[in-house]
N, C-alpha and C. Protein backbone atom coordinates (compact mmCIF):
# COMPACT_ATOMS: atom_id res chain seq x y z
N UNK A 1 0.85 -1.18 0.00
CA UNK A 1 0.00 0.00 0.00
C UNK A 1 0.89 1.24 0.00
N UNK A 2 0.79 2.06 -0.76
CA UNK A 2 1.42 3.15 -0.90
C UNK A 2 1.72 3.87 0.30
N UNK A 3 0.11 4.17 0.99
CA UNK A 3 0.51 4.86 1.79
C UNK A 3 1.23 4.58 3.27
N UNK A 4 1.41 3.16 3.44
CA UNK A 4 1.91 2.78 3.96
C UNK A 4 3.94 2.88 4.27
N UNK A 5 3.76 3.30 2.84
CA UNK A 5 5.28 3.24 2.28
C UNK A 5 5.77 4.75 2.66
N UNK A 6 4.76 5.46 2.37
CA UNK A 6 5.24 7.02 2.57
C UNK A 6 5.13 7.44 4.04
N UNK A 7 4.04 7.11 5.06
CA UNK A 7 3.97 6.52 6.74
C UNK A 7 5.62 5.96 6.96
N UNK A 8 6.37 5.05 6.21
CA UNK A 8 7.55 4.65 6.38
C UNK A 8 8.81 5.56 5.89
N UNK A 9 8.60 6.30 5.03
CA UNK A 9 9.35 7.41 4.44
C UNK A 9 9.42 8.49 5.25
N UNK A 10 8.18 8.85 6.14
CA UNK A 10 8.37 9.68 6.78
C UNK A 10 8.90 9.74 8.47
N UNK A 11 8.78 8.44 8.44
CA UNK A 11 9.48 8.02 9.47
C UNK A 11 10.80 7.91 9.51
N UNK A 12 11.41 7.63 8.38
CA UNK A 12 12.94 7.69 8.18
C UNK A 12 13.27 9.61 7.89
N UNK A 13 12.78 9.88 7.50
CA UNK A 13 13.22 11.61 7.71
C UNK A 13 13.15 11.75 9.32
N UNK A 14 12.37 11.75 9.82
CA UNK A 14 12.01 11.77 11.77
C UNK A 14 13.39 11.70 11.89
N UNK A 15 13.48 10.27 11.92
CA UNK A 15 14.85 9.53 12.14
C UNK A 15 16.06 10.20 12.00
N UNK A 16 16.17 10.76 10.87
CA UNK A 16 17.16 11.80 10.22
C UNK A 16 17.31 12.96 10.95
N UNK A 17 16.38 13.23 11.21
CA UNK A 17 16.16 14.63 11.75
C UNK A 17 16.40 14.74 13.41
N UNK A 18 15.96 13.06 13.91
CA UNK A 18 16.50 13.18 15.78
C UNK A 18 17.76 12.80 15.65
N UNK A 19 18.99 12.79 15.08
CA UNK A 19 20.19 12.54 14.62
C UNK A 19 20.76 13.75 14.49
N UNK A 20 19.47 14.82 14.27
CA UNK A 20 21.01 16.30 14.85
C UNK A 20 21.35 16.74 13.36
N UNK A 21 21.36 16.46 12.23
CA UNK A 21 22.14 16.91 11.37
C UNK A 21 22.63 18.25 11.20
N UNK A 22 23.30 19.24 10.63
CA UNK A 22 23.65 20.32 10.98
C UNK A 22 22.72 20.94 9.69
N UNK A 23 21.69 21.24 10.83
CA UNK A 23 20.76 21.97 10.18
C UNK A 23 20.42 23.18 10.88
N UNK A 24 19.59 24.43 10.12
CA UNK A 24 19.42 25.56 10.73
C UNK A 24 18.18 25.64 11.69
N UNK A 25 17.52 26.33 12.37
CA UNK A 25 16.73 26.29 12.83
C UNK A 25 15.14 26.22 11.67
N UNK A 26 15.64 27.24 10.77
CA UNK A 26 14.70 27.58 10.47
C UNK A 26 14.32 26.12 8.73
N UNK A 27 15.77 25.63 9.03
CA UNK A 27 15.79 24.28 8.00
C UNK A 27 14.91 23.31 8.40
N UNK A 28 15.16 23.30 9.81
CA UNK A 28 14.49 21.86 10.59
C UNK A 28 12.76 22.30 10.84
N UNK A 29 12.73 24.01 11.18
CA UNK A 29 11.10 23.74 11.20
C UNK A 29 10.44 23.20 9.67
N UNK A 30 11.20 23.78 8.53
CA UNK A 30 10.53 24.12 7.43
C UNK A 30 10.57 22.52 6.72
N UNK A 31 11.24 21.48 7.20
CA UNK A 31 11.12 20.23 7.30
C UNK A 31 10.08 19.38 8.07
N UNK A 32 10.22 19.80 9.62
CA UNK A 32 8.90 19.54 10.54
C UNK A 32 7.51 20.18 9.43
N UNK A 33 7.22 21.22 8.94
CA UNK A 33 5.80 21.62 7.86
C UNK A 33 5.86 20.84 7.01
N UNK A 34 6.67 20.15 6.42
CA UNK A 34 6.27 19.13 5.71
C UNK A 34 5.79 17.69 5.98
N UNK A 35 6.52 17.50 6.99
CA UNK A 35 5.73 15.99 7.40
C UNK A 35 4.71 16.50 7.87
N UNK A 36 4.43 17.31 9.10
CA UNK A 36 3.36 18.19 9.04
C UNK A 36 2.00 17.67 7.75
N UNK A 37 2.50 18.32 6.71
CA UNK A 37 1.70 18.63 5.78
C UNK A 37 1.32 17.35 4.93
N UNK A 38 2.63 16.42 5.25
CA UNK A 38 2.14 15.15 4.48
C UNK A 38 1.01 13.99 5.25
N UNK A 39 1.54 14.56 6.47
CA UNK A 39 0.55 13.54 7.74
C UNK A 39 -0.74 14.40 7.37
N UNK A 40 -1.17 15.47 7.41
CA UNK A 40 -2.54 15.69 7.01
C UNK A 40 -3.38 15.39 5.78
N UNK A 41 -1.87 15.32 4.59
CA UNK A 41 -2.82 15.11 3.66
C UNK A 41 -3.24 13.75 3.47
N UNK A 42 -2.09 12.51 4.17
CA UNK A 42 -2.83 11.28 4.24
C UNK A 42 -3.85 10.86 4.37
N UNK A 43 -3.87 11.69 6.08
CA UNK A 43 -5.30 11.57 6.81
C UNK A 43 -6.46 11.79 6.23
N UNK A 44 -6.57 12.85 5.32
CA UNK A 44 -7.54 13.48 4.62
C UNK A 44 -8.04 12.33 3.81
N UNK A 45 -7.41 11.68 3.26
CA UNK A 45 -7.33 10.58 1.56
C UNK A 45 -8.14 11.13 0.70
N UNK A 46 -7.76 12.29 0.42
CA UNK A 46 -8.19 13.05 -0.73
C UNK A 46 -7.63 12.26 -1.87
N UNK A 47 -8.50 12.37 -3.37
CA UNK A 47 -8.32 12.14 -4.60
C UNK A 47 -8.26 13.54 -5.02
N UNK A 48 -8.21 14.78 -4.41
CA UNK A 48 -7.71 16.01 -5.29
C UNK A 48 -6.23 15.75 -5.60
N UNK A 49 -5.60 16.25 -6.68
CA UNK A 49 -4.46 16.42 -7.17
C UNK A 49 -4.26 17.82 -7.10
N UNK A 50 -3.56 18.22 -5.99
CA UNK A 50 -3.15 19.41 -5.33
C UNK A 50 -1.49 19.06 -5.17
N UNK A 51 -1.09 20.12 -6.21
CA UNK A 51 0.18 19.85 -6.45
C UNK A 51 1.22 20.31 -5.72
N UNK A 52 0.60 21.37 -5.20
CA UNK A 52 1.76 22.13 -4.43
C UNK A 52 2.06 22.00 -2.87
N UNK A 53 1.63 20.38 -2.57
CA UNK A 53 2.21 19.68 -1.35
C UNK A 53 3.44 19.31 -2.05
N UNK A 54 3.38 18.09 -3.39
CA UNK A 54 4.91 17.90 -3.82
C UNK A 54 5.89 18.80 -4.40
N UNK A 55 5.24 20.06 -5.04
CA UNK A 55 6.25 21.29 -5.19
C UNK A 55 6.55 21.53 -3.83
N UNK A 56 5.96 21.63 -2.64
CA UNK A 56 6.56 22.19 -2.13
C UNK A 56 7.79 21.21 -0.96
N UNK A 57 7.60 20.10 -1.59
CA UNK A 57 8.62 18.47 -1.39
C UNK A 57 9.88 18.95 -1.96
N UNK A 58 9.64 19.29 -3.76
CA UNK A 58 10.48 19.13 -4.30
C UNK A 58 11.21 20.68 -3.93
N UNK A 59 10.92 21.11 -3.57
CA UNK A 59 11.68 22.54 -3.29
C UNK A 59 12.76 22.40 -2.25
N UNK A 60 12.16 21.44 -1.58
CA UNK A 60 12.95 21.00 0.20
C UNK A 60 13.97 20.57 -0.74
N UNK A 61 14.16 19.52 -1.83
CA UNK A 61 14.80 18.62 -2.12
C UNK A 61 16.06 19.08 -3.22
N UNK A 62 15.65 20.57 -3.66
CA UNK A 62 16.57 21.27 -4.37
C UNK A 62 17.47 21.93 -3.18
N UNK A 63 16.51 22.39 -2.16
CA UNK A 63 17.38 23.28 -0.62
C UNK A 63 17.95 22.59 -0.24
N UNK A 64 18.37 21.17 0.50
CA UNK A 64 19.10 20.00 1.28
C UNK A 64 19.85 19.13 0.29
N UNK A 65 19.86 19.07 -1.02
CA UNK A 65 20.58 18.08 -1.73
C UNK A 65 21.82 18.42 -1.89
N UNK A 66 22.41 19.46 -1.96
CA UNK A 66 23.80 19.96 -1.48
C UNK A 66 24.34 19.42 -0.28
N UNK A 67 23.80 20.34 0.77
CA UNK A 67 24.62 19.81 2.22
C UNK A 67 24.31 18.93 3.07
N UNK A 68 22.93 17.94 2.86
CA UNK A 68 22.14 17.35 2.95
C UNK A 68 21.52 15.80 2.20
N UNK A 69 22.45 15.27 1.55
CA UNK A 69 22.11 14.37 0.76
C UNK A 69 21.42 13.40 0.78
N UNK A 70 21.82 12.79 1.89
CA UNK A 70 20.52 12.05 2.70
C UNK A 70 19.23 12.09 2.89
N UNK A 71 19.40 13.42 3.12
CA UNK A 71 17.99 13.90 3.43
C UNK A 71 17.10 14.29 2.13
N UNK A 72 17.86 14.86 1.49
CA UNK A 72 17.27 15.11 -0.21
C UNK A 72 17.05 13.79 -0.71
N UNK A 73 17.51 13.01 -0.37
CA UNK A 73 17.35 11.43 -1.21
C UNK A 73 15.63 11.07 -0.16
N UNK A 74 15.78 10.81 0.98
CA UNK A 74 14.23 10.97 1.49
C UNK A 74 13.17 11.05 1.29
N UNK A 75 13.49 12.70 0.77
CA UNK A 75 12.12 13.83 -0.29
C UNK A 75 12.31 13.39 -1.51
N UNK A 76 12.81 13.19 -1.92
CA UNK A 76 12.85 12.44 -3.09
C UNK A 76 11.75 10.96 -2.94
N UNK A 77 12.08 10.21 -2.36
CA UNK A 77 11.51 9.09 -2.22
C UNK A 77 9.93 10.01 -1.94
N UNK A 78 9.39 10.87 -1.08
CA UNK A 78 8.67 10.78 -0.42
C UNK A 78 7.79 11.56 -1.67
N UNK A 79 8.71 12.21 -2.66
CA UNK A 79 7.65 12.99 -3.77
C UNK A 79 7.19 11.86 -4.54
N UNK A 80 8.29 10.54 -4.48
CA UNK A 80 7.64 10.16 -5.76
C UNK A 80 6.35 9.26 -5.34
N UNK A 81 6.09 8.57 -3.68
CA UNK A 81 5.60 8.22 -3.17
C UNK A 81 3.96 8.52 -3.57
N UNK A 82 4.08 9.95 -3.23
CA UNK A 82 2.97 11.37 -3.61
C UNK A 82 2.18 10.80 -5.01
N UNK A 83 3.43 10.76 -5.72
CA UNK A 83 3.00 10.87 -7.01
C UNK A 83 2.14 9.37 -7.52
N UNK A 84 2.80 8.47 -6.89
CA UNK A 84 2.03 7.14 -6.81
C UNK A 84 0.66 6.75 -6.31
N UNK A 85 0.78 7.91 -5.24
CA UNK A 85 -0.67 7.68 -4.94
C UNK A 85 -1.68 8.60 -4.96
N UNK A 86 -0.97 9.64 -5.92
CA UNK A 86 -2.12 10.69 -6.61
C UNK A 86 -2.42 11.94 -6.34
N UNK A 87 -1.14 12.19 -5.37
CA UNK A 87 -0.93 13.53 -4.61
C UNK A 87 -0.13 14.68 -4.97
């Protein structure tokens, strides 16, 4: 089940994220709004195709893939997740 997979994706960012990485303050909230934002839109199980939850994935994933690779690889997983299940 998809969404099961992305529930697991976002658990491995968590993970990432209680590990401290040298991130800014304002990196780590703007990371916390996204799981944030992905845990609601699960909940919801909307069939709208509202795109600008994964734009605003893939934006994280252009900001962290530099100093952050790990973590950009994540959002990565977690857009395409999105995209699998219609989000």
């Amino acid at each position: 089940m998809p969404a099961s997979e992305l529930q697991a994706q976002l658990q491995t960012l968590r993970e990432q994220l209680d590990q401290n990485p040298p991130l800014t303050e304002e990196e780590r909230v703007h990371l916390n709004e996204l799981i944030t934002q992905i845990q609601a839109q699960i909940a919801l199980e909307t069939a709208t195709h509202d795109t600008s939850l994964a734009d605003g994935v893939n934006l994280a994933v252009e900001r962290f893939e530099v100093e952050h690779p790990t973590i950009a690889g994540t959002l990565r997983n977690i857009v395409q997740t999105l995209g699998n299940i219609g989000i």
